[in-house]
Protein backbone atom coordinates (compact mmCIF):
# COMPACT_ATOMS: atom_id res chain seq x y z
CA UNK A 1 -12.41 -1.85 4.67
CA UNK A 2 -10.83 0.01 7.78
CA UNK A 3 -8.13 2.55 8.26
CA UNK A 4 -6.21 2.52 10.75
CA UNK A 5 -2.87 4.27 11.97
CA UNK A 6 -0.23 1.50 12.98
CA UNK A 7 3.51 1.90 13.87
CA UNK A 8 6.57 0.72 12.69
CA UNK A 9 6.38 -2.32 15.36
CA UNK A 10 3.49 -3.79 13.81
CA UNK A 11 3.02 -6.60 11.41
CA UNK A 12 0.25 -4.19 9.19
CA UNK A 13 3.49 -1.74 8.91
CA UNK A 14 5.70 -4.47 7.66
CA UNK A 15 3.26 -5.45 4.97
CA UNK A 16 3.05 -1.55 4.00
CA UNK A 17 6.50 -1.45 3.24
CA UNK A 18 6.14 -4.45 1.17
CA UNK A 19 3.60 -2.47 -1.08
CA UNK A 20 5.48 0.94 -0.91
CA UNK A 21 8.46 -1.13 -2.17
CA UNK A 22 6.54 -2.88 -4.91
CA UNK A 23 4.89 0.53 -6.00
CA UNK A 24 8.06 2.86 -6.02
CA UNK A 25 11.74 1.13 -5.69
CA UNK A 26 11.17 -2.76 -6.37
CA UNK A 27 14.36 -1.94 -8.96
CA UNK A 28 16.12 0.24 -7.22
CA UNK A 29 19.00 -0.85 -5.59
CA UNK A 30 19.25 1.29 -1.80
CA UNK A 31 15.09 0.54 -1.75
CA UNK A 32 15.58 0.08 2.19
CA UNK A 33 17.75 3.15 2.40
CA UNK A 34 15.04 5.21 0.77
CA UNK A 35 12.25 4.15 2.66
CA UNK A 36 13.81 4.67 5.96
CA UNK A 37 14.42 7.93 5.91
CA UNK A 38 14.92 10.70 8.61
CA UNK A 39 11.14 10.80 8.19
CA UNK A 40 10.45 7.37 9.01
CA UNK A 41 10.19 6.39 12.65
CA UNK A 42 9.07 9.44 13.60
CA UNK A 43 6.29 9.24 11.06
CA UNK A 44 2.23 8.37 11.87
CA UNK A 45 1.59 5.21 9.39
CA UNK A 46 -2.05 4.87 7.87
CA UNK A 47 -2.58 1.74 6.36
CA UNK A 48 -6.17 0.56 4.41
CA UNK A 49 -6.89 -3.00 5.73
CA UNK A 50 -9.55 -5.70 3.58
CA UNK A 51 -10.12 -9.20 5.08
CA UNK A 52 -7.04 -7.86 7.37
CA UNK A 53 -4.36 -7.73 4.78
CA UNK A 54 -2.85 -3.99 4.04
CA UNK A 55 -4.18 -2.89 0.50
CA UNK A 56 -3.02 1.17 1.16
CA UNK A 57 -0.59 3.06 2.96
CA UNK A 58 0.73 6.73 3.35
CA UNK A 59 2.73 8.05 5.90
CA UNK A 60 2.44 11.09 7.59
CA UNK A 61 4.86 13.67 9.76
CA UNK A 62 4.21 16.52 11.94
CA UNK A 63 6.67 19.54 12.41
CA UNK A 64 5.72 22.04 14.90
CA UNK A 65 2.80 23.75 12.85
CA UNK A 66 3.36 21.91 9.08
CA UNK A 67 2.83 18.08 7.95
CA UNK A 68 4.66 16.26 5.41
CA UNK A 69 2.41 13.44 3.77
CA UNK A 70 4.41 10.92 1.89
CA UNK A 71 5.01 7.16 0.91
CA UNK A 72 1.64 6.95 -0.33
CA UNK A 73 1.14 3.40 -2.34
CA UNK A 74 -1.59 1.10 -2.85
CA UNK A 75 -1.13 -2.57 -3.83
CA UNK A 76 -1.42 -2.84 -7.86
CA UNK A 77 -4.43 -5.01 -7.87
CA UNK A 78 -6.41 -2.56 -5.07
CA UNK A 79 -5.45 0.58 -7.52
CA UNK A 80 -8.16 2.85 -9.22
CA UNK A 81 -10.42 1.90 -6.85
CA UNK A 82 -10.76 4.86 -4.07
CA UNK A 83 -8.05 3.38 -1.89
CA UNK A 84 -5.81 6.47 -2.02
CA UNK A 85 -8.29 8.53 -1.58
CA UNK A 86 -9.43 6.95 1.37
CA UNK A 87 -5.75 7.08 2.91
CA UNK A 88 -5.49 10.29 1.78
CA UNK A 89 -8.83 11.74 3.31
CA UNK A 90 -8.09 9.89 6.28
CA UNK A 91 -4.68 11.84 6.79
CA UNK A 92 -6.58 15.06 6.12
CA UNK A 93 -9.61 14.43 8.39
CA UNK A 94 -6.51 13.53 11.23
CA UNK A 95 -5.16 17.08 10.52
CA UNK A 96 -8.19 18.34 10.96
CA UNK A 97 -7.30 17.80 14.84
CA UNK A 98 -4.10 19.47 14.90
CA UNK A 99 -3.04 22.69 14.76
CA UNK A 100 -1.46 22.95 11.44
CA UNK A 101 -1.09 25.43 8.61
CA UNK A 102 0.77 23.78 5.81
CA UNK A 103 1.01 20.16 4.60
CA UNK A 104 4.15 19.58 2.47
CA UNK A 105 3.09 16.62 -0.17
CA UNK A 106 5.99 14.11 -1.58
CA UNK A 107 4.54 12.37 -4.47
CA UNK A 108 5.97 10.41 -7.95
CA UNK A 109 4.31 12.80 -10.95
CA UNK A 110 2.16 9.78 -12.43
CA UNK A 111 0.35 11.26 -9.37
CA UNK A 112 0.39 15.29 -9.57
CA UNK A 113 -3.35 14.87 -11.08
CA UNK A 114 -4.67 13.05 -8.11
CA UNK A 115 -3.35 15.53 -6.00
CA UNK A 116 -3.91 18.50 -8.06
CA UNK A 117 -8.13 17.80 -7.63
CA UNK A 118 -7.59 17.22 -3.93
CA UNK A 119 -6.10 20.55 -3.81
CA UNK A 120 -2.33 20.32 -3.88
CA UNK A 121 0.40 22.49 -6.19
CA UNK A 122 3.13 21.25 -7.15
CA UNK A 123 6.77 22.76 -6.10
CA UNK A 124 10.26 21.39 -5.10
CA UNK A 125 12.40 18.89 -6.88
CA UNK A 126 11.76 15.20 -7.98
CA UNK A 127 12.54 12.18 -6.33
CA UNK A 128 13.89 8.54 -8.04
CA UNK A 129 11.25 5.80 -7.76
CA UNK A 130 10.82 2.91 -9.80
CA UNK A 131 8.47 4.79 -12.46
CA UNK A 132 11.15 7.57 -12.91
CA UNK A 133 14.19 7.45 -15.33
CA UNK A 134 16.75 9.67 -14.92
């Protein structure tokens, strides 16, 4: 497996947006809408790559002196096997680099637990995705 950062021109980022659809609006109706955010062209794109197909992606935003990491999905048959944590230490390891000192973190709350170990609290308001009822 391989990480590598890819852009929104790129046939790896297409394929991300297939899983981040799958994973968190696949019933929603304005899927598109929520993906491309304000956030989204401007963002740094990490996908996970095995036999050359994306199996993981996050996406990842700087702002001055604070990063938002978000979008993070990994294809249901790749899941519970280290894949987000890969994308995820991956992000944090390119951080490393910059001169940051806060990252912002937008995740769905089946997720707050992975996060919580890796170090993230939880604050600010919830999101729809597929997963979520309101």
């Amino acid at each position: 497996m391989e990480t590598i950062i890819t852009d929104i021109n790129s046939k790896y980022y297409k394929e991300a947006i297939s899983i981040r659809t799958e994973v968190f609006f696949k019933d929603l109706q304005n899927s598109l809408e929520l993906i491309n955010d304000q956030n989204e062209s401007k963002g740094y794109h990490f996908v996970v790559l095995k036999d050359k197909k994306v199996i993981g992606t996050g996406r990842l935003n700087l702002n001055s002196n604070f990063a938002i990491i978000s979008q993070m999905a990994v294809h249901p048959k790749n899941q519970k096997q280290g894949i987000g944590s890969l994308v995820s230490n991956e992000m944090l390891t390119f951080l490393k680099t910059k001169n940051i000192k806060q990252i912002d973190l937008c995740a769905r709350l089946t997720a707050l637990k992975f996060y919580s170990q890796k170090g993230f609290k939880k604050f600010g308001k919830e999101f729809p995705s597929k997963n979520h009822q309101f």
